[in-house]
N, C-alpha and C. Protein backbone atom coordinates (compact mmCIF):
# COMPACT_ATOMS: atom_id res chain seq x y z
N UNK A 1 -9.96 -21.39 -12.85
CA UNK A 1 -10.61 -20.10 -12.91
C UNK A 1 -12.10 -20.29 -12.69
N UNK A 2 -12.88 -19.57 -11.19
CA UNK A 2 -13.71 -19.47 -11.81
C UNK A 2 -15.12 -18.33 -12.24
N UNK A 3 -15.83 -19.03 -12.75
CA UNK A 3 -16.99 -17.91 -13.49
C UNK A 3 -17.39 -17.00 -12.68
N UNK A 4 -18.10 -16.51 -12.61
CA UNK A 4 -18.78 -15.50 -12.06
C UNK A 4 -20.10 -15.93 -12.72
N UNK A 5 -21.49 -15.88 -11.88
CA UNK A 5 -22.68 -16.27 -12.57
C UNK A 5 -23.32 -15.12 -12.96
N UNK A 6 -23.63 -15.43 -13.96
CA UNK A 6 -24.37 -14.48 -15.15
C UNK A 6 -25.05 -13.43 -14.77
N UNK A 7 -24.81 -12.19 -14.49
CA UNK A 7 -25.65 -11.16 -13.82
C UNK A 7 -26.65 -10.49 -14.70
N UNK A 8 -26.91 -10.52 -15.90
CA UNK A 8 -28.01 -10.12 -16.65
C UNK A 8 -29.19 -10.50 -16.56
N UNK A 9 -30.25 -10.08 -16.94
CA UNK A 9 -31.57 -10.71 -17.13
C UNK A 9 -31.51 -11.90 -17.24
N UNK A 10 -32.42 -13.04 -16.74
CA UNK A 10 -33.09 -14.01 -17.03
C UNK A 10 -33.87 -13.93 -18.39
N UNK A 11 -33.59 -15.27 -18.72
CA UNK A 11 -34.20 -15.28 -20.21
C UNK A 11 -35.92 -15.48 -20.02
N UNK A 12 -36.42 -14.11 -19.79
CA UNK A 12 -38.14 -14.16 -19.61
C UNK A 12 -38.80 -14.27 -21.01
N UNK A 13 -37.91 -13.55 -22.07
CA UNK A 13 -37.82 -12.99 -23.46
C UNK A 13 -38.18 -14.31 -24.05
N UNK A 14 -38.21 -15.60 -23.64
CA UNK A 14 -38.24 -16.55 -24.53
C UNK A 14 -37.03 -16.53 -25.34
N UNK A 15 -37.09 -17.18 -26.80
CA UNK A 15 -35.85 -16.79 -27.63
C UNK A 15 -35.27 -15.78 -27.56
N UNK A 16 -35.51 -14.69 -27.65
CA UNK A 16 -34.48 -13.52 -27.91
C UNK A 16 -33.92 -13.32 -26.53
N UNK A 17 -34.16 -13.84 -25.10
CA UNK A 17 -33.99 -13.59 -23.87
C UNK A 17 -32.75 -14.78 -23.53
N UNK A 18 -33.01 -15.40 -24.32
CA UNK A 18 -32.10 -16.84 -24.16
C UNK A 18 -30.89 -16.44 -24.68
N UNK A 19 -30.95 -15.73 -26.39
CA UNK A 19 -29.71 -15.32 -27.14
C UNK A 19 -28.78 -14.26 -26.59
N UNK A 20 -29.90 -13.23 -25.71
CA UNK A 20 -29.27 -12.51 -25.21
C UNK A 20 -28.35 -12.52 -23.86
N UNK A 21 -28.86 -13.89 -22.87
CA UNK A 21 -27.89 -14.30 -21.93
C UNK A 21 -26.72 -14.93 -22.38
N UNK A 22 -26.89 -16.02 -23.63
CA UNK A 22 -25.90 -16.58 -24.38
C UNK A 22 -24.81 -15.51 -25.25
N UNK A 23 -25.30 -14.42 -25.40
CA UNK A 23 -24.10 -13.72 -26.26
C UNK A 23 -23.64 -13.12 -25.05
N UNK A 24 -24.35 -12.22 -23.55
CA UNK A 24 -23.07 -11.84 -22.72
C UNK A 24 -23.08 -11.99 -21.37
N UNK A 25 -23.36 -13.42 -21.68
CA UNK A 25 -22.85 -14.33 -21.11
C UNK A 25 -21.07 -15.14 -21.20
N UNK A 26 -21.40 -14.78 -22.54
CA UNK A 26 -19.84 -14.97 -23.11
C UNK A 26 -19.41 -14.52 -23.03
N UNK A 27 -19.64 -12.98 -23.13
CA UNK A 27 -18.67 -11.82 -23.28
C UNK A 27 -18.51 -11.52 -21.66
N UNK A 28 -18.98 -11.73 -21.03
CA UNK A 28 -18.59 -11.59 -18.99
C UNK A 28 -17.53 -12.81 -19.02
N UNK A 29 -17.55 -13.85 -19.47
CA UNK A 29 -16.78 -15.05 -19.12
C UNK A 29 -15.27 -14.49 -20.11
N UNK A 30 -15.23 -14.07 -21.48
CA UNK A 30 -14.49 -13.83 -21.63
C UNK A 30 -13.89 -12.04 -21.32
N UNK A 31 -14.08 -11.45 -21.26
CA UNK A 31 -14.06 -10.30 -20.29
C UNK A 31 -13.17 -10.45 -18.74
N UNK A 32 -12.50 -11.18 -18.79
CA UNK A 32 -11.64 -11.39 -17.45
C UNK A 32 -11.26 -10.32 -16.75
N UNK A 33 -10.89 -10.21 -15.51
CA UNK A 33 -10.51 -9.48 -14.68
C UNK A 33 -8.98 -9.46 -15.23
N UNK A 34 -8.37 -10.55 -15.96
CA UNK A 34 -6.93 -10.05 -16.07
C UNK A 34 -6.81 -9.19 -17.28
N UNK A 35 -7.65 -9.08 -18.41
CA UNK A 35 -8.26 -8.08 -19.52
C UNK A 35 -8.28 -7.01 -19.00
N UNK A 36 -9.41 -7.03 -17.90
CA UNK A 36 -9.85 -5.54 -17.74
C UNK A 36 -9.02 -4.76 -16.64
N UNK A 37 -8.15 -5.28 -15.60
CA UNK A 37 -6.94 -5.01 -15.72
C UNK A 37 -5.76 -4.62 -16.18
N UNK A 38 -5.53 -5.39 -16.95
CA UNK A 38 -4.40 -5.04 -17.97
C UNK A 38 -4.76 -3.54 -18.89
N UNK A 39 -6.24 -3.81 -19.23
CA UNK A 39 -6.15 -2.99 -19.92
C UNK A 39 -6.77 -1.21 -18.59
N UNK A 40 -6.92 -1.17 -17.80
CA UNK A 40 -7.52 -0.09 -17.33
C UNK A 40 -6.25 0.30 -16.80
N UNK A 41 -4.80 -0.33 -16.20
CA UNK A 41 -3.78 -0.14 -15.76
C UNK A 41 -3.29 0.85 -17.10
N UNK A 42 -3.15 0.24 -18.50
CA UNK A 42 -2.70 0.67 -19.53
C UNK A 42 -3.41 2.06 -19.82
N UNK A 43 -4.58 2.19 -19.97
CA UNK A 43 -5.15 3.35 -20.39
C UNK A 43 -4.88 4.56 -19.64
N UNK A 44 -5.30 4.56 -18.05
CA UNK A 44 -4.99 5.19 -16.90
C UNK A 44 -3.95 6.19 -16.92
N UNK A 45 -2.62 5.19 -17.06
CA UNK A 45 -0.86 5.14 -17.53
C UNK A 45 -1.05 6.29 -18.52
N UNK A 46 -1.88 5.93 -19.40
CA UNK A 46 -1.56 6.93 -20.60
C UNK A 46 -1.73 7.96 -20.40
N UNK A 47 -2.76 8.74 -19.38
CA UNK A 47 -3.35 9.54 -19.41
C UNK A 47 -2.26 10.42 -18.66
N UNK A 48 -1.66 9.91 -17.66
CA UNK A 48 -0.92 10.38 -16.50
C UNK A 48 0.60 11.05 -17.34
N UNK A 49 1.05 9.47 -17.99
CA UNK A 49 2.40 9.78 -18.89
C UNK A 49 2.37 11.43 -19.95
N UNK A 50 1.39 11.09 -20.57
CA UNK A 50 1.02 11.97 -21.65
C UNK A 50 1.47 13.25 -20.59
N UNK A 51 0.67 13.48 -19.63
CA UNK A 51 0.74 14.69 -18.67
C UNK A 51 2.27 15.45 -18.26
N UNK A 52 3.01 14.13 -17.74
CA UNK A 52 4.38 14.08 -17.79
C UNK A 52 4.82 14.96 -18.54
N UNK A 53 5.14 13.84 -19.92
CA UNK A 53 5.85 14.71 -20.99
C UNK A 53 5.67 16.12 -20.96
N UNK A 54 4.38 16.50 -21.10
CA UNK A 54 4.10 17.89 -20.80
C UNK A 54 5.02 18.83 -19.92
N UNK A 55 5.42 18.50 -18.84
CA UNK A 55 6.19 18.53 -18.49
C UNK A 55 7.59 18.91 -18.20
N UNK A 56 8.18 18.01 -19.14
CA UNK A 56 9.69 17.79 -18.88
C UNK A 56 10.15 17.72 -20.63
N UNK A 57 11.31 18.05 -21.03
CA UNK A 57 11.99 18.44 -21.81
C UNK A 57 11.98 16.36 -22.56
N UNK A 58 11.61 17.02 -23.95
CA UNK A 58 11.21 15.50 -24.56
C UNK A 58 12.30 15.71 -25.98
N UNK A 59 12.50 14.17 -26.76
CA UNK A 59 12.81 14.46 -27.75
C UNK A 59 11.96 13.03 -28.70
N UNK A 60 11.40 13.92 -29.76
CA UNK A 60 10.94 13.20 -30.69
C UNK A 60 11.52 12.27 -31.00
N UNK A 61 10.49 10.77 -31.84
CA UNK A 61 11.16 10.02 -32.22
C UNK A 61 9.94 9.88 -33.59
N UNK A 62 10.57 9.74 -34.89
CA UNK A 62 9.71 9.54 -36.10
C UNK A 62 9.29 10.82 -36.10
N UNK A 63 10.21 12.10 -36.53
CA UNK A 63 9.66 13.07 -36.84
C UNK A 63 9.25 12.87 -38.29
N UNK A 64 8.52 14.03 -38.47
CA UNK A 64 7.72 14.34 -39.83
C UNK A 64 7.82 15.61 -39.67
N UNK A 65 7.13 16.12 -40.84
CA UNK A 65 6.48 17.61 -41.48
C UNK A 65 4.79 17.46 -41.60
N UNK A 66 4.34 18.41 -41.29
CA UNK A 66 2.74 17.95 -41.43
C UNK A 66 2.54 19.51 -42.05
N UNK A 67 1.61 19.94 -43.15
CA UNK A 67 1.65 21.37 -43.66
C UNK A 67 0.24 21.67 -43.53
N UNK A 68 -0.15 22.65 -42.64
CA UNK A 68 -1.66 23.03 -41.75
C UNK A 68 -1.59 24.67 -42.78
N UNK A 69 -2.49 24.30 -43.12
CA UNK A 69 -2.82 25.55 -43.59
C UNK A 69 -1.94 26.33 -44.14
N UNK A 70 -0.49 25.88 -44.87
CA UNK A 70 0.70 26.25 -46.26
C UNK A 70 1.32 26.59 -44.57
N UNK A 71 1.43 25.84 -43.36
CA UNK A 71 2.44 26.21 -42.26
C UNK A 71 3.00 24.61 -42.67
N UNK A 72 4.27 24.68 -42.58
CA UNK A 72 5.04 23.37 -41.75
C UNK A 72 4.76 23.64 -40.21
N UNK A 73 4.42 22.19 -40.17
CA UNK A 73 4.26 21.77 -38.18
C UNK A 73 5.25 21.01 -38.66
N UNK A 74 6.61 20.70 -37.35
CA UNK A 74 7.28 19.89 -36.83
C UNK A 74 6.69 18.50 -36.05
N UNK A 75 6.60 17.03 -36.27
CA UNK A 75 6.04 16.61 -35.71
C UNK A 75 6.51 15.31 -35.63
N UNK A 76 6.46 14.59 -33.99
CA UNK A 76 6.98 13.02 -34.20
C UNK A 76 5.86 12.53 -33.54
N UNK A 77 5.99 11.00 -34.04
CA UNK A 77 5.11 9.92 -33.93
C UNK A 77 5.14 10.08 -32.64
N UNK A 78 5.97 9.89 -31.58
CA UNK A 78 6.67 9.32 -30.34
C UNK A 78 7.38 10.13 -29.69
N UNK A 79 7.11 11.05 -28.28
CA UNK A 79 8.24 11.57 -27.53
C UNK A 79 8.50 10.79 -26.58
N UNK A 80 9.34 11.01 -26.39
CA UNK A 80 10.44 10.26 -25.15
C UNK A 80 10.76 11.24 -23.98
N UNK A 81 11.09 11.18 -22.75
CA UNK A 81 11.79 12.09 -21.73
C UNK A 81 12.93 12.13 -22.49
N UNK A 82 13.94 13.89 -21.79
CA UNK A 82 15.51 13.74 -22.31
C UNK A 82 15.84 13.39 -21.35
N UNK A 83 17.11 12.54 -21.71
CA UNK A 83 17.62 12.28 -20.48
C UNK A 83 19.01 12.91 -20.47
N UNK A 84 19.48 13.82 -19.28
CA UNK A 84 18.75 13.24 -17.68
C UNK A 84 17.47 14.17 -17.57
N UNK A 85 16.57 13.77 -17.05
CA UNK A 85 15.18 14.20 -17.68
C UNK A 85 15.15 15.53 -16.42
N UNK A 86 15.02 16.94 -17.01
CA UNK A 86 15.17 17.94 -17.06
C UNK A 86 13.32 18.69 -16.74
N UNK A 87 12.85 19.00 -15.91
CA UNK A 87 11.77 19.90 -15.82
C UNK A 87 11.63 20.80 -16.19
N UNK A 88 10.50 21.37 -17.37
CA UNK A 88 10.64 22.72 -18.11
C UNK A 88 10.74 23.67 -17.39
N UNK A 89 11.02 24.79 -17.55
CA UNK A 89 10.62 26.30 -16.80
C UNK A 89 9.41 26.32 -16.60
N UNK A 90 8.83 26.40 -17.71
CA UNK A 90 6.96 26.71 -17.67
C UNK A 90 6.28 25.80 -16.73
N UNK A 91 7.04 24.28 -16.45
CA UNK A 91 6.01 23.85 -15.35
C UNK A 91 6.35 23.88 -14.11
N UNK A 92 7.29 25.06 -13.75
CA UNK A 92 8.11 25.74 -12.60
C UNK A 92 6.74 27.17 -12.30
N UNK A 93 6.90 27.64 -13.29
CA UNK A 93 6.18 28.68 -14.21
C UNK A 93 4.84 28.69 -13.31
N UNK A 94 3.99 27.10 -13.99
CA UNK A 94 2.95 26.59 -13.71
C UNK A 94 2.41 26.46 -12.48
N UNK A 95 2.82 25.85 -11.68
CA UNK A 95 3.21 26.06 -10.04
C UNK A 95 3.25 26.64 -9.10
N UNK A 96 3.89 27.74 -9.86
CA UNK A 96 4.61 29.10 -9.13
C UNK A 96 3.31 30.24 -8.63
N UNK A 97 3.79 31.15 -7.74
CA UNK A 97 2.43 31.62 -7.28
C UNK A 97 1.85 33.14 -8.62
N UNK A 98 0.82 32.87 -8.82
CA UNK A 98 0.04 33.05 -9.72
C UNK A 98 -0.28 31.97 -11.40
N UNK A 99 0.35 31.25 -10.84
CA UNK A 99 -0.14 30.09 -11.78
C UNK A 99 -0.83 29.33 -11.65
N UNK A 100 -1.36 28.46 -13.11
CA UNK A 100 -2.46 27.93 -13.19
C UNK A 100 -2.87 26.89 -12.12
N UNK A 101 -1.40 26.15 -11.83
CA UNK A 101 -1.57 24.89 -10.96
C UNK A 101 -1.32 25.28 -9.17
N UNK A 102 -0.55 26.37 -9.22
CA UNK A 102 -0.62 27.20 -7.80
C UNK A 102 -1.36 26.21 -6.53
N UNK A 103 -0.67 25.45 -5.58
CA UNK A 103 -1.54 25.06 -4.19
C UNK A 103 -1.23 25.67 -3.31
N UNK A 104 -1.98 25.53 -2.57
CA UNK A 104 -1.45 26.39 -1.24
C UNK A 104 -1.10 25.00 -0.19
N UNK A 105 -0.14 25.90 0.60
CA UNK A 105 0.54 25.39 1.82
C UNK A 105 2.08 24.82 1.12
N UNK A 106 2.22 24.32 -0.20
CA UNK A 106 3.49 23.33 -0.99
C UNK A 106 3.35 24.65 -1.86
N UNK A 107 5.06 25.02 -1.62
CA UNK A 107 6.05 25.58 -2.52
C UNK A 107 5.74 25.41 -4.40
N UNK A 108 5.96 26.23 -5.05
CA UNK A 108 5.39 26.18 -6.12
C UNK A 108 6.63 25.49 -6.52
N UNK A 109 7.95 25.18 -6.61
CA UNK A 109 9.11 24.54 -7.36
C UNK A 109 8.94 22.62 -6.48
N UNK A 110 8.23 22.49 -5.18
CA UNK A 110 8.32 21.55 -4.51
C UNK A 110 7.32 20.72 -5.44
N UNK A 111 5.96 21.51 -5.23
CA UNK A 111 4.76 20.69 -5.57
C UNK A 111 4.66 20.56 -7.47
N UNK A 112 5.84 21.15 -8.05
CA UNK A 112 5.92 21.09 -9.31
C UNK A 112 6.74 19.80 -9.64
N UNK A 113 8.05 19.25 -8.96
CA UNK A 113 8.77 18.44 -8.81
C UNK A 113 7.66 17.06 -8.15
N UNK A 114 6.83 17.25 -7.41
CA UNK A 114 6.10 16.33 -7.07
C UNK A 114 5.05 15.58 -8.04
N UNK A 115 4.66 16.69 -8.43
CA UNK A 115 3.46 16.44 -9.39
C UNK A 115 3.96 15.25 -10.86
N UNK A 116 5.38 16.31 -11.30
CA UNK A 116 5.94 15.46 -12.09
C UNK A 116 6.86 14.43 -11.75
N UNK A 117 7.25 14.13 -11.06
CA UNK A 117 7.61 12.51 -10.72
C UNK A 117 6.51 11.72 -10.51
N UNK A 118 5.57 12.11 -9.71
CA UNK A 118 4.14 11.96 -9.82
C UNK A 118 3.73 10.62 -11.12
N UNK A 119 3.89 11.83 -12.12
CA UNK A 119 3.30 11.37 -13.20
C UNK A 119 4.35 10.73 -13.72
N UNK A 120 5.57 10.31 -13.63
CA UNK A 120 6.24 10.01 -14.30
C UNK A 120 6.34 8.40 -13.92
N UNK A 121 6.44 8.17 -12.45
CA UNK A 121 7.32 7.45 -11.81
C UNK A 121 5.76 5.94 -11.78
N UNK A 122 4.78 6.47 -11.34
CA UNK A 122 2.94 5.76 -11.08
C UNK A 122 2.55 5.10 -12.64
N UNK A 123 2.81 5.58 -13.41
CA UNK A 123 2.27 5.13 -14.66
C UNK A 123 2.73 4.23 -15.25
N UNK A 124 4.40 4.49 -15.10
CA UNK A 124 5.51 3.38 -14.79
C UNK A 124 5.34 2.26 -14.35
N UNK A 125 4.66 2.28 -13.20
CA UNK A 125 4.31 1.20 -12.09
C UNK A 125 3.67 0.37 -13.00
N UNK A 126 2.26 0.96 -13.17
CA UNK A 126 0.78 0.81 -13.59
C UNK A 126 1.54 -0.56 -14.90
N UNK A 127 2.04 0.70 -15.86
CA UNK A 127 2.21 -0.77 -16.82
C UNK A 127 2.75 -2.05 -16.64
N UNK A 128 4.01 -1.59 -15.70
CA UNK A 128 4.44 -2.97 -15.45
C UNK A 128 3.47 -3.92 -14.69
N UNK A 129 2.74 -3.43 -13.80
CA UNK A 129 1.75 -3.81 -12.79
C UNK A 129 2.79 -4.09 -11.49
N UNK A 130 3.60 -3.30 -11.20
CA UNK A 130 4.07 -3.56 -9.86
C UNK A 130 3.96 -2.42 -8.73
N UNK A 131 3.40 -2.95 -7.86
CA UNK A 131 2.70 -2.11 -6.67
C UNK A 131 2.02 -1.50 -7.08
N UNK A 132 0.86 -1.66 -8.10
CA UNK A 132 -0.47 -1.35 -8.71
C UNK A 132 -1.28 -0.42 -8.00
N UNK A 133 -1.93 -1.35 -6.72
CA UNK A 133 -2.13 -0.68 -5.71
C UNK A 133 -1.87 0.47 -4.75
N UNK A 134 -0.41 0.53 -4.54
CA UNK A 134 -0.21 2.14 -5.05
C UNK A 134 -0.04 2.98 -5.42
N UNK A 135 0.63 2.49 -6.90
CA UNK A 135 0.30 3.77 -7.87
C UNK A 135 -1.15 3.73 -7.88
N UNK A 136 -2.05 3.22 -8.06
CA UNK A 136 -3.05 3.30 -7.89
C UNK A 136 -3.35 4.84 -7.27
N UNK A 137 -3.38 4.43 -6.03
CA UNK A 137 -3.85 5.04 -4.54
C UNK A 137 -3.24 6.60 -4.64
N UNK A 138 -2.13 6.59 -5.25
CA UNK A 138 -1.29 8.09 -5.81
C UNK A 138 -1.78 9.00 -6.63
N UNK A 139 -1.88 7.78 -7.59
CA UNK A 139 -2.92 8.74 -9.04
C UNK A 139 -4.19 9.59 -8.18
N UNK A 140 -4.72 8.51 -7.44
CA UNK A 140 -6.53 8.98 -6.60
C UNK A 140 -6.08 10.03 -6.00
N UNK A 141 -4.94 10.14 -5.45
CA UNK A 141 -4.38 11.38 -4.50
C UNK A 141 -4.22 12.30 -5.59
N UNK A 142 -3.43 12.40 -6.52
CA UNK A 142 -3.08 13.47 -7.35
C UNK A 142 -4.62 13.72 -8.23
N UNK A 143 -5.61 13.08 -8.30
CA UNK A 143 -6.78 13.58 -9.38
C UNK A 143 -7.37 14.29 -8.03
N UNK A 144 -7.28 14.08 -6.57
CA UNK A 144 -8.30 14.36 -6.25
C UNK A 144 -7.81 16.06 -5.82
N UNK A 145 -6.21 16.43 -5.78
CA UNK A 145 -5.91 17.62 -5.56
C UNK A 145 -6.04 18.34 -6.80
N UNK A 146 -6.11 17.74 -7.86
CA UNK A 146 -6.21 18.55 -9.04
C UNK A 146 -7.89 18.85 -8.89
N UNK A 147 -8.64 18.12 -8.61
CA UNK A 147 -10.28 18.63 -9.06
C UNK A 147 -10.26 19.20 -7.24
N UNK A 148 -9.96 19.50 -6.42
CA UNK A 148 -10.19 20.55 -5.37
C UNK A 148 -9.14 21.51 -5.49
N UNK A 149 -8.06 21.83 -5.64
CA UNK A 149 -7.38 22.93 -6.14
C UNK A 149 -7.24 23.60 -6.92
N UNK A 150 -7.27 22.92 -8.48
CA UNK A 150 -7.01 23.54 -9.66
C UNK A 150 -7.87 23.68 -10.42
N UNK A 151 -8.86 22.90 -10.31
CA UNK A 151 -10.48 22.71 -11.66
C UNK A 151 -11.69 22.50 -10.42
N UNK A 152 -11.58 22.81 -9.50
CA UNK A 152 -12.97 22.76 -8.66
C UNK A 152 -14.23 23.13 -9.23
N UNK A 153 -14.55 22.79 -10.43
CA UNK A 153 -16.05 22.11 -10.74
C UNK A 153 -16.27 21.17 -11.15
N UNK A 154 -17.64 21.23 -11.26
CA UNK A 154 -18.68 19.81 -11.43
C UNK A 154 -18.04 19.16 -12.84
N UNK A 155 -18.07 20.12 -13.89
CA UNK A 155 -17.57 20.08 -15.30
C UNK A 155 -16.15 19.16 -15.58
N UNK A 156 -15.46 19.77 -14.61
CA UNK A 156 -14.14 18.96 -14.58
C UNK A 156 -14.27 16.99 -13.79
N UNK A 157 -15.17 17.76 -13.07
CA UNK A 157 -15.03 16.32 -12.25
C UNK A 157 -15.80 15.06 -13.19
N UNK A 158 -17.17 15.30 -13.32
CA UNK A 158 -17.20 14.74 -14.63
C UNK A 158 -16.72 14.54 -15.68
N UNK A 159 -16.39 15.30 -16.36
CA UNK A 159 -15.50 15.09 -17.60
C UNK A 159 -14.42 14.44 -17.41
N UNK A 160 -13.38 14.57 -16.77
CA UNK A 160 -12.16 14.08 -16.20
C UNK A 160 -11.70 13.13 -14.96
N UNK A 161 -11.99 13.36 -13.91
CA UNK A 161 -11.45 12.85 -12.75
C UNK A 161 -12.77 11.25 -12.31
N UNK A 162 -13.79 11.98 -12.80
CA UNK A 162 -14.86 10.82 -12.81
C UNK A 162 -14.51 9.54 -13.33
N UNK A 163 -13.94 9.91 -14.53
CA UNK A 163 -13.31 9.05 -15.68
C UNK A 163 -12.25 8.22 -15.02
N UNK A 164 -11.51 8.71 -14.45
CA UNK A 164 -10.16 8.51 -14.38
C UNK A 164 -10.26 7.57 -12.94
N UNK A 165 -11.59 8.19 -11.67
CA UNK A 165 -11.51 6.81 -11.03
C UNK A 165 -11.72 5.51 -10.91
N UNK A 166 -12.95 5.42 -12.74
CA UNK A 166 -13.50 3.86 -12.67
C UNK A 166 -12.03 3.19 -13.14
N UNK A 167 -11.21 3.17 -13.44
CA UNK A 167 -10.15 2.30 -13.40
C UNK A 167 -9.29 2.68 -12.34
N UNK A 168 -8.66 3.75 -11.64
CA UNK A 168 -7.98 3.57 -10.95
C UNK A 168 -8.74 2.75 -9.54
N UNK A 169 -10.35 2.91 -9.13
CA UNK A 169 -10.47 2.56 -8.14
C UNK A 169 -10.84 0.86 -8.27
N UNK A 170 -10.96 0.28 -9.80
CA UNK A 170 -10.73 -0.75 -9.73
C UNK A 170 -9.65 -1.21 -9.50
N UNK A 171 -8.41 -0.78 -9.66
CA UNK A 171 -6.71 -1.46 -9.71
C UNK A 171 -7.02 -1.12 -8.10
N UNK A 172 -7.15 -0.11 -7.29
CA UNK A 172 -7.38 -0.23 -5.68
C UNK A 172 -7.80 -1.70 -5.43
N UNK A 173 -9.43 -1.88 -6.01
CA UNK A 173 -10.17 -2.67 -4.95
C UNK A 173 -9.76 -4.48 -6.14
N UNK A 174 -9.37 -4.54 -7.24
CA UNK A 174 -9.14 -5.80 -7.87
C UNK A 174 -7.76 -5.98 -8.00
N UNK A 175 -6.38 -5.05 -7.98
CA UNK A 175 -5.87 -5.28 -8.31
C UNK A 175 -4.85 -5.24 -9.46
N UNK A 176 -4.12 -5.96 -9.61
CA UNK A 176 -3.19 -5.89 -11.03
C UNK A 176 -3.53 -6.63 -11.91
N UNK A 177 -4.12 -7.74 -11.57
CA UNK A 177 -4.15 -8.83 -12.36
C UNK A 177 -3.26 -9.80 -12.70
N UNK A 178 -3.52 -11.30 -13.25
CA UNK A 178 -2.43 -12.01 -13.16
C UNK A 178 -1.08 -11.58 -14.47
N UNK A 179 -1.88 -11.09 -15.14
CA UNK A 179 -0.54 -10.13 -16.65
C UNK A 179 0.08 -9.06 -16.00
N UNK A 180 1.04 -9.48 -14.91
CA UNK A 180 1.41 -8.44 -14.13
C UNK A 180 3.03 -9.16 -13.53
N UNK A 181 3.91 -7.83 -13.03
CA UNK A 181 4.46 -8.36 -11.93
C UNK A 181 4.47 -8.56 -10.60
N UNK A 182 3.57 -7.75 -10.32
CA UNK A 182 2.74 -8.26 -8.89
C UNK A 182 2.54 -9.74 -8.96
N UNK A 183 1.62 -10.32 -9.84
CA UNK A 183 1.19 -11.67 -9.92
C UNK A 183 2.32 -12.19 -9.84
N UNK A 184 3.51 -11.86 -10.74
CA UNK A 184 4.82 -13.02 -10.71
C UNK A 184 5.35 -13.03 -9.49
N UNK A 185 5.36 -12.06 -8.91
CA UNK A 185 6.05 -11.84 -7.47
C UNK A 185 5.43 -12.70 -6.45
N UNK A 186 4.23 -12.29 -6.61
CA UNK A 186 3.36 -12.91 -5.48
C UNK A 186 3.60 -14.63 -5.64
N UNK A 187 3.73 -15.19 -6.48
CA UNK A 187 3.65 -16.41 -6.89
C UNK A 187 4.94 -17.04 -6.90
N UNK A 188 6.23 -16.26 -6.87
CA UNK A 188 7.42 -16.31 -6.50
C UNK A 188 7.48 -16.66 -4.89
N UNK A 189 7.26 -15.54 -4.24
CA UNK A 189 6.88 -15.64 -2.76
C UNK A 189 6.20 -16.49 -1.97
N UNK A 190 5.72 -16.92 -2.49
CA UNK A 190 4.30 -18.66 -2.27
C UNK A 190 4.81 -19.51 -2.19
N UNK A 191 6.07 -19.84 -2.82
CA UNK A 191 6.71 -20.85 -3.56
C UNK A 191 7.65 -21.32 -2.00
């Protein structure tokens, strides 16, 4: 493996300039590309999955009772897709023309079915890390029709989609990383 040379300041600082290349200095060396990988694939995933569920007809796992204000809320730790995993009405609903997610030119039941495999099928990828690169490249496609179709402002794009490309456009331009099955594959294939 190797380093990458130290891109911070030079130690001009004298002592405190020295401690400060020495503490991240370390933290760049340990900071790996297969870390920040692993973990930007993982986070990404979450964001997309979460969306999913939304989605499609789920069933709790580790329900509870939670009491908001003398209400019982119904509530589990963990949803799951049902299977055979079933698309709600509402994100038919959603889609459909006068709804929130409404595109033009794609059918509101087409681009609803898209969206959610979309999210279902890429995030999937992401964790395992196989074909990274394009779930990757999918997600960038699906954030970038959501912030020109559905949330076309500045507000959204910042808040959200901004967010969402510093990791996906790293898994584009770095990869999966070797905590992946890309890596196993690739290294299978070499062989």
């Amino acid at each position: 493996m190797t380093t990458q040379p130290f891109d911070g300041n030079p130690p001009v600082f004298g002592a405190l300039g020295r401690l400060y290349q020495s503490v991240y200095g370390t933290a760049q060396n340990l900071i790996s590309h297969a870390l920040l990988a692993l973990f930007a694939r993982l986070a990404i995933a979450g964001v997309f999955w979460r969306s999913f569920l939304n989605k499609v007809e789920t069933n709790g796992l580790f329900d509870y009772v939670e009491v908001i204000n003398n209400f019982e809320v119904q509530r589990s730790l963990m949803k799951v897709p049902a299977f055979p995993i079933t698309i709600e009405d509402s994100t038919f609903a959603q889609f459909g023309e006068g709804g929130m997610f409404e595109l033009p030119l794609i059918p509101g039941g087409v681009a609803a079915v898209m969206a959610t495999a979309g999210e279902g099928i890429l995030p999937i990828l992401l964790v395992l890390g196989l074909l990274t690169r394009f779930a990757a490249t999918g997600l960038i496609v699906m954030a970038l029709v959501i912030q020109i179709f559905v949330f076309p402002t500045n507000a959204h794009f910042w808040g959200s989609i901004a967010l969402w490309f510093v990791p996906l456009f790293y898994l584009v331009g770095r990869g999966s990383g070797p905590i992946s099955v890309d890596h196993l594959l690739s290294r299978q294939l070499a062989r």
